[in-house]
PDB file of N, CA and C in Angstrom:
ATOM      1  N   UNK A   1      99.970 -56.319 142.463  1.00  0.00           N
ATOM      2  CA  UNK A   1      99.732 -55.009 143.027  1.00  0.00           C
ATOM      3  C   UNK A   1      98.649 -55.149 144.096  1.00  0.00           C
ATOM      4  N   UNK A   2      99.285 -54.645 145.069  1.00  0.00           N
ATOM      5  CA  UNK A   2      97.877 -54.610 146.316  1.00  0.00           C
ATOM      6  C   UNK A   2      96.457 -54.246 145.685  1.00  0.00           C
ATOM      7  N   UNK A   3      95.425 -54.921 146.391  1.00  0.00           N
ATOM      8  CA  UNK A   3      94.079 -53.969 145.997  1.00  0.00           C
ATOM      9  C   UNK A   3      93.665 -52.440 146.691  1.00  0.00           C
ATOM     10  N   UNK A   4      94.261 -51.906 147.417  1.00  0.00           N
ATOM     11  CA  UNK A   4      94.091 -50.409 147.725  1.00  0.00           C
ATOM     12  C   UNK A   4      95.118 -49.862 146.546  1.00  0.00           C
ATOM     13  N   UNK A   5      96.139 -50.391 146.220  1.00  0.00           N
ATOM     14  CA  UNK A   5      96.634 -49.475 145.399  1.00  0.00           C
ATOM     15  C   UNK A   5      95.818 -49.731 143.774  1.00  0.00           C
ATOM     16  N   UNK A   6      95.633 -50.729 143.512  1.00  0.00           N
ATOM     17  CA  UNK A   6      94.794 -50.711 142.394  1.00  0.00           C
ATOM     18  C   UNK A   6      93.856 -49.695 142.601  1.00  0.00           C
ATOM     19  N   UNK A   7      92.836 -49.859 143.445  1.00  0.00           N
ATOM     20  CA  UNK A   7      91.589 -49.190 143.488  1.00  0.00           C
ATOM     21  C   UNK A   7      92.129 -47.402 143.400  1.00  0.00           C
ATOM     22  N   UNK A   8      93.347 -47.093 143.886  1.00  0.00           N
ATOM     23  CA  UNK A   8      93.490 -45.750 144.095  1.00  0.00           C
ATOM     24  C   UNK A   8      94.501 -45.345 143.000  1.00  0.00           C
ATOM     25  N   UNK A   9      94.626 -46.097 142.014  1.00  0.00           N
ATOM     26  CA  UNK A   9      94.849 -45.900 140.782  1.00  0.00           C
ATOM     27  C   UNK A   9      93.936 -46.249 140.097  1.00  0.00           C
ATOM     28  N   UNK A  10      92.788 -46.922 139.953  1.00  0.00           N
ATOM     29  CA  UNK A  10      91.641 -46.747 139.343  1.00  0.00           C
ATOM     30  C   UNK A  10      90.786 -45.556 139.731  1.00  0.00           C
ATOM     31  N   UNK A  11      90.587 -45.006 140.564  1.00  0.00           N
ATOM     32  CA  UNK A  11      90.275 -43.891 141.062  1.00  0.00           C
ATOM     33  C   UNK A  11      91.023 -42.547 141.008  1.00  0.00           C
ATOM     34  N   UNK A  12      91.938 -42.584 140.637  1.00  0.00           N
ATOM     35  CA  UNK A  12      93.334 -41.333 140.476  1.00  0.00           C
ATOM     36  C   UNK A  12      93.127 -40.316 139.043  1.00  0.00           C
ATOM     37  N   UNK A  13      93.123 -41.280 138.221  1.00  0.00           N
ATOM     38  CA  UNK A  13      92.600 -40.816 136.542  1.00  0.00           C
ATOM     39  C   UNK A  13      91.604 -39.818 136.251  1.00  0.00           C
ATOM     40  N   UNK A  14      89.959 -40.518 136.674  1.00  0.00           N
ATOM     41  CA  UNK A  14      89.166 -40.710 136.497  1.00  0.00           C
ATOM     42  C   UNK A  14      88.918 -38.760 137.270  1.00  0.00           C
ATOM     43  N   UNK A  15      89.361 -38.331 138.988  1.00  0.00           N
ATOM     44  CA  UNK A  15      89.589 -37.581 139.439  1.00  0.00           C
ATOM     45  C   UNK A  15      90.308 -36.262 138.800  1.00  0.00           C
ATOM     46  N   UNK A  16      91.386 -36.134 138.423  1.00  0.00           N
ATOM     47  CA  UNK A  16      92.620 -35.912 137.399  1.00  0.00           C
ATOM     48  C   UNK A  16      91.688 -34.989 136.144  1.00  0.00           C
ATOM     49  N   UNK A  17      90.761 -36.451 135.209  1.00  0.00           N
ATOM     50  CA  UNK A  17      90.283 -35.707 134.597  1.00  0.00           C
ATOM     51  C   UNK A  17      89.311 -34.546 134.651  1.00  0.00           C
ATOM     52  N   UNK A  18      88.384 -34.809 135.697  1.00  0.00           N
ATOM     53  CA  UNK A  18      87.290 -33.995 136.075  1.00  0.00           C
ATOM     54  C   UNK A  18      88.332 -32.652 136.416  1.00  0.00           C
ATOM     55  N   UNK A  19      88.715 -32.816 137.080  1.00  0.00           N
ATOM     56  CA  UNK A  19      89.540 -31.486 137.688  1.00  0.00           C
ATOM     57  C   UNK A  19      90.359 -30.583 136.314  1.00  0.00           C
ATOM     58  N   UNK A  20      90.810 -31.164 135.435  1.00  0.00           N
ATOM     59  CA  UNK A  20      91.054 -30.269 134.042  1.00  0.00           C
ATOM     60  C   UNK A  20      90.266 -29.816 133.766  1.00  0.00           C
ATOM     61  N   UNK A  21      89.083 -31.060 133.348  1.00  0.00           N
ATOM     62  CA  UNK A  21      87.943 -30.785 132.539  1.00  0.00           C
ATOM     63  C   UNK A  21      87.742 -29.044 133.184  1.00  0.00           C
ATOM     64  N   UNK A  22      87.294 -29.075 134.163  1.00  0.00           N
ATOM     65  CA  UNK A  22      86.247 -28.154 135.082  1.00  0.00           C
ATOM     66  C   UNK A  22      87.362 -27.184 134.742  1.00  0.00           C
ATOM     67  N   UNK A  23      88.558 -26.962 135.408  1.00  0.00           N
ATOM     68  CA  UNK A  23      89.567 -25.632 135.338  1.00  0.00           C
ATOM     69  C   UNK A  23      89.269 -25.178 133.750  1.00  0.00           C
ATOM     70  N   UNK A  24      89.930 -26.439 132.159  1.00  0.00           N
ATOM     71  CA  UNK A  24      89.720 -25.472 131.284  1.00  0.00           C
ATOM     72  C   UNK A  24      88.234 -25.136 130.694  1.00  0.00           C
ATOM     73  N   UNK A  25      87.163 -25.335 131.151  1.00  0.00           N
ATOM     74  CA  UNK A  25      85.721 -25.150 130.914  1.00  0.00           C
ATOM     75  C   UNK A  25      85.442 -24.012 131.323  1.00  0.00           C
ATOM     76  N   UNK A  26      86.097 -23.521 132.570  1.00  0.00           N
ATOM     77  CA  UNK A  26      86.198 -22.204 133.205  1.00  0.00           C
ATOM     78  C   UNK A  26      86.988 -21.032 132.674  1.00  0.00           C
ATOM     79  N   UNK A  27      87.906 -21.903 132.273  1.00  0.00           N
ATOM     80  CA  UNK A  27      89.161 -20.834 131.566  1.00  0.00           C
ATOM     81  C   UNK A  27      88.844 -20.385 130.537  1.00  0.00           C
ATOM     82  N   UNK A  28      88.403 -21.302 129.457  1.00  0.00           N
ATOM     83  CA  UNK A  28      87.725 -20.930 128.594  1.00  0.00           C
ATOM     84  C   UNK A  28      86.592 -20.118 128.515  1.00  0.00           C
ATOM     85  N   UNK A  29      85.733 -20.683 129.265  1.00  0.00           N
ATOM     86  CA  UNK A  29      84.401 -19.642 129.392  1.00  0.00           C
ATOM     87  C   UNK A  29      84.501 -18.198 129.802  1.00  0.00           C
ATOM     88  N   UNK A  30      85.852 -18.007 130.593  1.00  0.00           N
ATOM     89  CA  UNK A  30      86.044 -16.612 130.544  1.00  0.00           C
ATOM     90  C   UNK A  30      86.969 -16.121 129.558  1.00  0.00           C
ATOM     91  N   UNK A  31      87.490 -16.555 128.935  1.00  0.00           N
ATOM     92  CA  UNK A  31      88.292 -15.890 127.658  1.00  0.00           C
ATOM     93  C   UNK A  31      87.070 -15.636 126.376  1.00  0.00           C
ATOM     94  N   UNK A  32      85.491 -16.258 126.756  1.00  0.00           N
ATOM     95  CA  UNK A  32      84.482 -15.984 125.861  1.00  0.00           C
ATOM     96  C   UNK A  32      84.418 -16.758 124.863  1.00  0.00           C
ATOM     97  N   UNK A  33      84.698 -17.935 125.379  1.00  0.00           N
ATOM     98  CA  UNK A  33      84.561 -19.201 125.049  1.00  0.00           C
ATOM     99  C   UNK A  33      82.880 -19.307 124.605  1.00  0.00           C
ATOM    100  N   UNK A  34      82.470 -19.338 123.178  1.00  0.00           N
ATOM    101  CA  UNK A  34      80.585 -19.849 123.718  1.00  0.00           C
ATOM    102  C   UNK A  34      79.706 -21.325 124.627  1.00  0.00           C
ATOM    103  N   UNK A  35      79.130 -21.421 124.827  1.00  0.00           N
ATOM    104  CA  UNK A  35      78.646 -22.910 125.234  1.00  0.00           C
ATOM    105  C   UNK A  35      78.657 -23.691 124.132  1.00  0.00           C
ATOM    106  N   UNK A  36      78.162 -23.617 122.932  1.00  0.00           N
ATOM    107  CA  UNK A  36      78.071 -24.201 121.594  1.00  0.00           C
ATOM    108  C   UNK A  36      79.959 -24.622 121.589  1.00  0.00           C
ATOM    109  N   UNK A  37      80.564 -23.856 121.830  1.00  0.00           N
ATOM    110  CA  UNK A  37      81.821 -23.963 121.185  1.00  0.00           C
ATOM    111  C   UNK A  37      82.847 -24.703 122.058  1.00  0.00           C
ATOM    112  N   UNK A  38      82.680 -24.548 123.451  1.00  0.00           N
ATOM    113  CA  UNK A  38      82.880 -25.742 124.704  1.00  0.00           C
ATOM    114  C   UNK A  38      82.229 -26.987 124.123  1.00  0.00           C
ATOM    115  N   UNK A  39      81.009 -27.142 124.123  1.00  0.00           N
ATOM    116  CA  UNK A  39      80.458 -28.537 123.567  1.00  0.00           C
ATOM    117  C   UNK A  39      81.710 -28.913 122.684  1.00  0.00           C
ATOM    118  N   UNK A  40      81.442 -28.885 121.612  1.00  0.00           N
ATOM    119  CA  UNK A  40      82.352 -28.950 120.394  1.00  0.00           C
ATOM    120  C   UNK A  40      83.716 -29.818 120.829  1.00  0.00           C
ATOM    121  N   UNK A  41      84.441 -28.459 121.873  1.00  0.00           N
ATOM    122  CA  UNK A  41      85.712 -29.286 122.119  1.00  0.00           C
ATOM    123  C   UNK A  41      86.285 -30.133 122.821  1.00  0.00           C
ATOM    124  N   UNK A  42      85.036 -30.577 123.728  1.00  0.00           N
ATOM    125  CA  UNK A  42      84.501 -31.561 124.954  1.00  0.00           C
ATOM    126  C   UNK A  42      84.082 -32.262 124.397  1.00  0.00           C
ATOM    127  N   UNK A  43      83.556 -32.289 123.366  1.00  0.00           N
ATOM    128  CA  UNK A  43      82.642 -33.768 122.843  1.00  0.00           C
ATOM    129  C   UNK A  43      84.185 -34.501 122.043  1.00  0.00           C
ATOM    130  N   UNK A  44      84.667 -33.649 121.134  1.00  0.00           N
ATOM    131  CA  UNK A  44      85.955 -33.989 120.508  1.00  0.00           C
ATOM    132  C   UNK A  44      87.412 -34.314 121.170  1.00  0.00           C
ATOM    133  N   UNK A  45      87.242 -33.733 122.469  1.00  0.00           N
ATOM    134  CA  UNK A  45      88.369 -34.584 123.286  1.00  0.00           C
ATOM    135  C   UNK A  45      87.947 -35.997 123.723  1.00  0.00           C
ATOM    136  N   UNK A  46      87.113 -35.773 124.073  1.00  0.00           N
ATOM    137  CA  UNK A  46      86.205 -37.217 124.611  1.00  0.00           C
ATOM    138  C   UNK A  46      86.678 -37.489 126.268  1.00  0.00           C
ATOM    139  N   UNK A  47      87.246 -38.983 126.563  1.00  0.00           N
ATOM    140  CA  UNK A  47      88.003 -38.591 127.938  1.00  0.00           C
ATOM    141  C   UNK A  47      89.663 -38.400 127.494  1.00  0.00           C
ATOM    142  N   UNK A  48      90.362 -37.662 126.562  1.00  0.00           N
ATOM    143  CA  UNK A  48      91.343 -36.993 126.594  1.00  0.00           C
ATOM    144  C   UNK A  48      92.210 -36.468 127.407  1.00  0.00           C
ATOM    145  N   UNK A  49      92.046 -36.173 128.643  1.00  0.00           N
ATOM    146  CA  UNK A  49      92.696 -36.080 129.727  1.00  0.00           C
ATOM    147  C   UNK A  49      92.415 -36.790 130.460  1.00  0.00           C
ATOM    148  N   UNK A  50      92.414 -37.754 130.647  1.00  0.00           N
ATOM    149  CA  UNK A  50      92.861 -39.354 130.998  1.00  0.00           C
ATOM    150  C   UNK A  50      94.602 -39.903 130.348  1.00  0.00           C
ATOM    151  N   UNK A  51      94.696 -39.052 129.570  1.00  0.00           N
ATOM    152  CA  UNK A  51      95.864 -38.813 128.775  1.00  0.00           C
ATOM    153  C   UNK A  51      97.042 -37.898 129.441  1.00  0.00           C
ATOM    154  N   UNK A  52      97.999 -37.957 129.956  1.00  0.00           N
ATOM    155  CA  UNK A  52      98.571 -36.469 130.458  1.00  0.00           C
ATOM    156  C   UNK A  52      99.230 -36.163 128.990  1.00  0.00           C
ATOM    157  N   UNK A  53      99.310 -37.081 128.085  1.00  0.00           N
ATOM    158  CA  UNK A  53     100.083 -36.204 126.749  1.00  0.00           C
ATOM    159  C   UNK A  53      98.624 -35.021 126.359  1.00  0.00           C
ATOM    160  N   UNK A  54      98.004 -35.747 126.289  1.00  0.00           N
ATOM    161  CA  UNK A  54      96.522 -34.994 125.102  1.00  0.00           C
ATOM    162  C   UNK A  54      96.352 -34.244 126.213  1.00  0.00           C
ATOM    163  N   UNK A  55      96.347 -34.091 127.405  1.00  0.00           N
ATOM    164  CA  UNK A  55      96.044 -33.014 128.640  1.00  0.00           C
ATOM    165  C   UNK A  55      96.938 -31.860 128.072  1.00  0.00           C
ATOM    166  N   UNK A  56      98.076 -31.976 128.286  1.00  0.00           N
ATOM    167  CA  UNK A  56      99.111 -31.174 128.339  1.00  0.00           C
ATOM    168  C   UNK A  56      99.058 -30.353 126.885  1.00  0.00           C
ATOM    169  N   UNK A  57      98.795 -31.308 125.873  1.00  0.00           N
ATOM    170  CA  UNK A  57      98.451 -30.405 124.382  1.00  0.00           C
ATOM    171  C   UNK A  57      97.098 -29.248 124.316  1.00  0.00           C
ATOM    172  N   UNK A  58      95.906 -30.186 124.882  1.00  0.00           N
ATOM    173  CA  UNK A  58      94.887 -29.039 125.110  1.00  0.00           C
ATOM    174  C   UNK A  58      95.125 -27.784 125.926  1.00  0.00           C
ATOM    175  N   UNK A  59      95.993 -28.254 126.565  1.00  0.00           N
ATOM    176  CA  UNK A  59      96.033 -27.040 127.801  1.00  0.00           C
ATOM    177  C   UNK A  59      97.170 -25.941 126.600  1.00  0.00           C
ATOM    178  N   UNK A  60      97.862 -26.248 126.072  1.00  0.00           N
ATOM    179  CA  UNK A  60      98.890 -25.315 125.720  1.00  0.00           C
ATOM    180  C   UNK A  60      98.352 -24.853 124.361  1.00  0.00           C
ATOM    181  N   UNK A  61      97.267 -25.304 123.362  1.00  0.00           N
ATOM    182  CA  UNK A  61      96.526 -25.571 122.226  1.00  0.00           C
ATOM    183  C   UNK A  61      95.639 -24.347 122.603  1.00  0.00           C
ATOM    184  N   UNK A  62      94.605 -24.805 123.407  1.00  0.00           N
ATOM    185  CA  UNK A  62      93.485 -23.908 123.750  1.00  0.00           C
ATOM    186  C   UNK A  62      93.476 -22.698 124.979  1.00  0.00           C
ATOM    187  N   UNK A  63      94.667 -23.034 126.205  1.00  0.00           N
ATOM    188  CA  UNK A  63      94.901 -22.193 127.201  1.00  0.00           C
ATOM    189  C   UNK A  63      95.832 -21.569 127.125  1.00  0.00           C
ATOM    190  N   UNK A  64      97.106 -21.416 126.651  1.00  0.00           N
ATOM    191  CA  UNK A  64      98.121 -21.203 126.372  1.00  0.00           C
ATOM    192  C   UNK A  64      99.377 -21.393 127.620  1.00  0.00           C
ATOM    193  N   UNK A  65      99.114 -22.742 128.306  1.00  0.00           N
ATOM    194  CA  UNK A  65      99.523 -23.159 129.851  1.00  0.00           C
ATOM    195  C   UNK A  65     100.852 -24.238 129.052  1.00  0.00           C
ATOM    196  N   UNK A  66     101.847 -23.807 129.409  1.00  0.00           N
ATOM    197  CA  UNK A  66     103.116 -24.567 128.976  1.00  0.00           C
ATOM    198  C   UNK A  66     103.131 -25.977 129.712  1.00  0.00           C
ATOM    199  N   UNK A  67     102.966 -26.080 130.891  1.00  0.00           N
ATOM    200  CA  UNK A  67     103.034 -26.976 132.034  1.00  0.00           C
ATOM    201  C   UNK A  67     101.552 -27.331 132.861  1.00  0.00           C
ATOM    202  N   UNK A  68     101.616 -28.980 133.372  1.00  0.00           N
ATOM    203  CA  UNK A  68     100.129 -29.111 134.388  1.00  0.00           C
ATOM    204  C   UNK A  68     100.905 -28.607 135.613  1.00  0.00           C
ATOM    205  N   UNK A  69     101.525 -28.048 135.789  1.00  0.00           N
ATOM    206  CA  UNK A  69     102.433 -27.376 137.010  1.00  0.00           C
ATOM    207  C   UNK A  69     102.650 -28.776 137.374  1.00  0.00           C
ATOM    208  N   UNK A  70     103.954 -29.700 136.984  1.00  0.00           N
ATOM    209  CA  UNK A  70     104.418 -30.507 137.167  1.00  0.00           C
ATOM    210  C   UNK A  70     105.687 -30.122 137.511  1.00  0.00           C
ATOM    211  N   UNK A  71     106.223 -30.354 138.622  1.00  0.00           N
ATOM    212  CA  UNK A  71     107.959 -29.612 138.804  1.00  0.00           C
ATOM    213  C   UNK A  71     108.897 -30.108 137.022  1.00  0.00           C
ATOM    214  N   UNK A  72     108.777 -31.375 136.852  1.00  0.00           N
ATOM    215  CA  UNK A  72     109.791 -31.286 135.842  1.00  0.00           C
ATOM    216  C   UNK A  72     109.309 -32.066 134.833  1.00  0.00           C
ATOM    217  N   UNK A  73     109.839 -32.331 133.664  1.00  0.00           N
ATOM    218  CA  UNK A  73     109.492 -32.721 132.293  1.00  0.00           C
ATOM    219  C   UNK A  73     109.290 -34.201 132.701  1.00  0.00           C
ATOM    220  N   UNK A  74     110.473 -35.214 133.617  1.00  0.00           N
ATOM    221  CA  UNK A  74     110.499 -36.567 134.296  1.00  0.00           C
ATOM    222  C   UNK A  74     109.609 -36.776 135.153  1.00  0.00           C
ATOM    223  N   UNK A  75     108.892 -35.590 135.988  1.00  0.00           N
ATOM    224  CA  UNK A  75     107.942 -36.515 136.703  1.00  0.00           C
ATOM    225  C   UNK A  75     106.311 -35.916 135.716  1.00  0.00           C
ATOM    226  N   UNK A  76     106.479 -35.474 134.491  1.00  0.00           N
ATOM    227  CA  UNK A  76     105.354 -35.548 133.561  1.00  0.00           C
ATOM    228  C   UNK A  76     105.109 -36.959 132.477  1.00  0.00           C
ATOM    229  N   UNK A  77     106.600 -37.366 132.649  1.00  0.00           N
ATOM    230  CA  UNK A  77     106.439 -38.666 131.872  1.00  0.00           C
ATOM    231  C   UNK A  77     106.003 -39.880 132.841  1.00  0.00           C
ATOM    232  N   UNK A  78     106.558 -39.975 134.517  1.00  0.00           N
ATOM    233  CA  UNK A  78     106.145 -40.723 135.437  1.00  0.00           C
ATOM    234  C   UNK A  78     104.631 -40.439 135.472  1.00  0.00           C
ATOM    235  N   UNK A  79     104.148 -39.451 135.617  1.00  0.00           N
ATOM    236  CA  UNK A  79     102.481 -39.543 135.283  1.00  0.00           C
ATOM    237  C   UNK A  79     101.903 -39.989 134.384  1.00  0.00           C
ATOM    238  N   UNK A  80     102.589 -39.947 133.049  1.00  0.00           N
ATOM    239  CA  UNK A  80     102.120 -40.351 132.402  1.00  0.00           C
ATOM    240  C   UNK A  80     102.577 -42.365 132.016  1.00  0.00           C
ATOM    241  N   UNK A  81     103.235 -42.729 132.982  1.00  0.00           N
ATOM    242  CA  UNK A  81     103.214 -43.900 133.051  1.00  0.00           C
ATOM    243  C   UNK A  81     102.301 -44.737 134.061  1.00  0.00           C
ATOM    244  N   UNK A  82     102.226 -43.783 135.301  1.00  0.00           N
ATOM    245  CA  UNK A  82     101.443 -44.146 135.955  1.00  0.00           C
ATOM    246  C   UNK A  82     100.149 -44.523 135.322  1.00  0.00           C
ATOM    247  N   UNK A  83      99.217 -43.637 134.820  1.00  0.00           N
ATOM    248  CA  UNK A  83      97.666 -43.517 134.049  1.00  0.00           C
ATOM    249  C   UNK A  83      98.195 -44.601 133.369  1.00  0.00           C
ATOM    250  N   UNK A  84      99.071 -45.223 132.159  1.00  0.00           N
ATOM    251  CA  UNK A  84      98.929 -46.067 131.430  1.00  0.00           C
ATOM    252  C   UNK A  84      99.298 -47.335 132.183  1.00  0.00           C
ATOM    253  N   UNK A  85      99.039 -47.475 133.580  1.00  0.00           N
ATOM    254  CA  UNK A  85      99.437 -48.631 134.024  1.00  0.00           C
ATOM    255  C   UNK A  85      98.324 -49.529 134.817  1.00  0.00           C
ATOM    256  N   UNK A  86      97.374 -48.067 134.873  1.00  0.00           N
ATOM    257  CA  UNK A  86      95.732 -47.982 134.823  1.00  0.00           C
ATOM    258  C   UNK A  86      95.007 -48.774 133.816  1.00  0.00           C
ATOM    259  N   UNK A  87      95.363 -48.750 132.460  1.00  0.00           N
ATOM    260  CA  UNK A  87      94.468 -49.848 131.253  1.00  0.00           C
ATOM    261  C   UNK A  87      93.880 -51.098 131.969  1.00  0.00           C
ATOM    262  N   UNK A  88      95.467 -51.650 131.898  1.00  0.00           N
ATOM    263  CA  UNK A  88      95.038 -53.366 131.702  1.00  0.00           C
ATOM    264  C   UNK A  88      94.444 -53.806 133.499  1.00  0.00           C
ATOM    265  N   UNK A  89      94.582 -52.711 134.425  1.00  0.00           N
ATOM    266  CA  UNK A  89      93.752 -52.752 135.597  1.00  0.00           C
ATOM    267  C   UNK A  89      92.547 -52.576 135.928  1.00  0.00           C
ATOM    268  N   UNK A  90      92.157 -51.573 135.000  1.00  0.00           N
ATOM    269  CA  UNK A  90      90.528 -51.405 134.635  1.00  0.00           C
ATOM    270  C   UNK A  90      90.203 -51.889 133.629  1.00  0.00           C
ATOM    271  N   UNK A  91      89.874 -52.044 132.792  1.00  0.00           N
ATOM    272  CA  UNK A  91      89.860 -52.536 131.524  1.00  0.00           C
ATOM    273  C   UNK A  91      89.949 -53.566 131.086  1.00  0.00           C
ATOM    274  N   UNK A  92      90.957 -54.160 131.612  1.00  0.00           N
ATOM    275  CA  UNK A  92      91.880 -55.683 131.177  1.00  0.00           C
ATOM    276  C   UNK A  92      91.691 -57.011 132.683  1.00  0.00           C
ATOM    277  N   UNK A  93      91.034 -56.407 133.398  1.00  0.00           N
ATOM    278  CA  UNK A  93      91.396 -57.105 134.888  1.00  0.00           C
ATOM    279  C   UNK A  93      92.406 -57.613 135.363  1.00  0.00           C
ATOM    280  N   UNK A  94      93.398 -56.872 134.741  1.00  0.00           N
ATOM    281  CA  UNK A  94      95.085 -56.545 135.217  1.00  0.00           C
ATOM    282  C   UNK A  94      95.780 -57.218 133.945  1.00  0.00           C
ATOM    283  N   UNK A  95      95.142 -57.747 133.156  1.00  0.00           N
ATOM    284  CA  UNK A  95      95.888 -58.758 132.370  1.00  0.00           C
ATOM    285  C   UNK A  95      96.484 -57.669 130.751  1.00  0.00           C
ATOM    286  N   UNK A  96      97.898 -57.090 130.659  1.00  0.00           N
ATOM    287  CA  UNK A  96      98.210 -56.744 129.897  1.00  0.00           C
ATOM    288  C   UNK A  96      98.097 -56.932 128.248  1.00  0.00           C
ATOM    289  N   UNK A  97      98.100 -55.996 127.775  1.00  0.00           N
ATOM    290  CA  UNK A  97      97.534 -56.457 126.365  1.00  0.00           C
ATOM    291  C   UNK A  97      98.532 -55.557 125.302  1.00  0.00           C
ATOM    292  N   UNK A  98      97.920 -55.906 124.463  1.00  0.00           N
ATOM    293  CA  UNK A  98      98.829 -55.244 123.137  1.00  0.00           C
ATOM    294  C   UNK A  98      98.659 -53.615 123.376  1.00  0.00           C
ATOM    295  N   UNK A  99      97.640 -53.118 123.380  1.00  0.00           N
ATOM    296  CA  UNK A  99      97.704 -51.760 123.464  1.00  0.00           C
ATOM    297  C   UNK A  99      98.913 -50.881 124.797  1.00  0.00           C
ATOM    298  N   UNK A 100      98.994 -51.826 126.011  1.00  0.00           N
ATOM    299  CA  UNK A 100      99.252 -51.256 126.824  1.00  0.00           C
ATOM    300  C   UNK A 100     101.045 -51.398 126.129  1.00  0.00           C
ATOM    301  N   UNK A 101     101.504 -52.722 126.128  1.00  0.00           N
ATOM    302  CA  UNK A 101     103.062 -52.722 125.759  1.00  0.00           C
ATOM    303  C   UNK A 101     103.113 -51.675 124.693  1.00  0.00           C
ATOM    304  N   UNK A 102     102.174 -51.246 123.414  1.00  0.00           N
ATOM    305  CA  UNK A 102     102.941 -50.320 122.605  1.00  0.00           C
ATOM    306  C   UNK A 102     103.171 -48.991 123.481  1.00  0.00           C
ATOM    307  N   UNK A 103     101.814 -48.482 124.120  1.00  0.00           N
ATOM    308  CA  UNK A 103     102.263 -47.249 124.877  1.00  0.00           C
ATOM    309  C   UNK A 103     103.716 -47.320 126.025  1.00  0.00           C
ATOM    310  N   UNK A 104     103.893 -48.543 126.373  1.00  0.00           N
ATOM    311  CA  UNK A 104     105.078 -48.502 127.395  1.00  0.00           C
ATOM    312  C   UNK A 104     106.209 -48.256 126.863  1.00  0.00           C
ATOM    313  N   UNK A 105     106.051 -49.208 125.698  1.00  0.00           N
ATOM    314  CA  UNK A 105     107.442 -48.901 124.713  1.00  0.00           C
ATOM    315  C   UNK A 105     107.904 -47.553 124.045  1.00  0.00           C
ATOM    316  N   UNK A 106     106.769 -47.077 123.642  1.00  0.00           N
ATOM    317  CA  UNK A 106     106.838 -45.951 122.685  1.00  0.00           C
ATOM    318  C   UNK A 106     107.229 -44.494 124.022  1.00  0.00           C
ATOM    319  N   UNK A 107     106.382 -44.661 125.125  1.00  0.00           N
ATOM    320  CA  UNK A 107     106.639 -44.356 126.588  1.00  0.00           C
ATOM    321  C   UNK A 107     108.613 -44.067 126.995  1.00  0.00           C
ATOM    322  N   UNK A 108     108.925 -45.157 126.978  1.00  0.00           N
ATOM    323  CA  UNK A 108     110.439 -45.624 127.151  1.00  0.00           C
ATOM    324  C   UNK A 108     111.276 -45.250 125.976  1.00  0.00           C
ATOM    325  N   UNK A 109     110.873 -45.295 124.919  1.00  0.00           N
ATOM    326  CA  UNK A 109     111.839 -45.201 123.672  1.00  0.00           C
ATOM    327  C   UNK A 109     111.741 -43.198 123.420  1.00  0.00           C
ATOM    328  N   UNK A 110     110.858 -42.995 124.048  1.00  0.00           N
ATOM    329  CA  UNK A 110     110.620 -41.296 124.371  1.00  0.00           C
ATOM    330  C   UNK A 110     111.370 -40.787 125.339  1.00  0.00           C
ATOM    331  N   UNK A 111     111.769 -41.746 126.343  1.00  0.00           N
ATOM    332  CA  UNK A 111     112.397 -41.219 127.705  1.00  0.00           C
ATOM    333  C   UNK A 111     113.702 -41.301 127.699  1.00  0.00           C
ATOM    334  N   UNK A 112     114.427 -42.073 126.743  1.00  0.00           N
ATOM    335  CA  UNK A 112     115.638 -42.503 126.555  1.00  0.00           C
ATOM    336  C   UNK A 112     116.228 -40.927 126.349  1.00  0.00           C
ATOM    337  N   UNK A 113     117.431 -41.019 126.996  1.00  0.00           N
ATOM    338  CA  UNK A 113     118.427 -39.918 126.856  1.00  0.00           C
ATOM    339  C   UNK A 113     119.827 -40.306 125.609  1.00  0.00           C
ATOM    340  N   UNK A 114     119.881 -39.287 124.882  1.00  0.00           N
ATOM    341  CA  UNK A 114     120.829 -39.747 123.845  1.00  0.00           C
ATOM    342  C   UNK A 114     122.477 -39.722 124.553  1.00  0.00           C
ATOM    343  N   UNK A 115     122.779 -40.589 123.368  1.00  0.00           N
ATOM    344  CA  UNK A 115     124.504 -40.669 124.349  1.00  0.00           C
ATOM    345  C   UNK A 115     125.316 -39.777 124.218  1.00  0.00           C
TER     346      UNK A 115
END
C-alpha cells in the first residue's frame, strides 16, 4: 500500500471518531443528558467508534439514529472493512495478525448473501 494512502487511513479513523464523539455528546447533552452521565458512557465506550459496528449501535442505543447516513447497508460494511484494515497498519506495522483475519472473516462470513 502506498505511504499517503496508509497515512490517510491512519488518519481517517482517528477523525471519524472525534466527529461522532462530539455530534453524540451534543445530542445527548441536549436531550438532558447530565455531565456525570456523558462521562460514564464515554469512559465505557472507550475508542468505540473506531468501530463503525459499536458506532452504529451507540448511535441507535442512545440516539435513536437508524443509520451514520451511509447511502446503503454495503457501503456500511465497506467502512467497516476499511477501519479494520487500519489495525495491522497502525498497530502491527502492516504486518497482519490473528486479530485482524478473525474480524475479516467474521466481516465476510456476515456479508455473504444466501442462495
Amino acid at each position: 500500500m502506498p505511504p499517503d494512502l496508509e497515512n490517510a487511513l491512519e488518519d481517517v479513523v482517528p477523525i471519524f471518531e472525534a466527529v461522532l464523539r462530539s455530534i453524540a455528546k451534543r445530542s445527548m447533552h441536549s436531550r438532558g443528558t447530565t455531565a456525570e452521565e456523558l462521562e460514564k458512557h464515554f469512559r465505557k465506550l472507550g475508542s468505540g467508534f473506531q468501530n463503525v459496528e459499536v458506532a452504529t449501535r451507540f448511535f441507535l442505543d442512545h440516539l435513536s439514529v437508524h443509520d451514520l447516513a451511509v447511502p446503503s447497508p454495503n457501503d456500511l460494511d465497506l467502512l467497516q472493512r476499511i477501519f479494520e484494515k487500519r489495525h495491522p497498519i497502525t498497530h502491527n506495522l502492516g504486518v497482519v495478525d490473528r486479530k485482524y483475519l478473525e474480524r475479516a472473516r467474521a466481516l465476510k462470513r456476515r456479508g455473504r448473501r444466501s442462495p
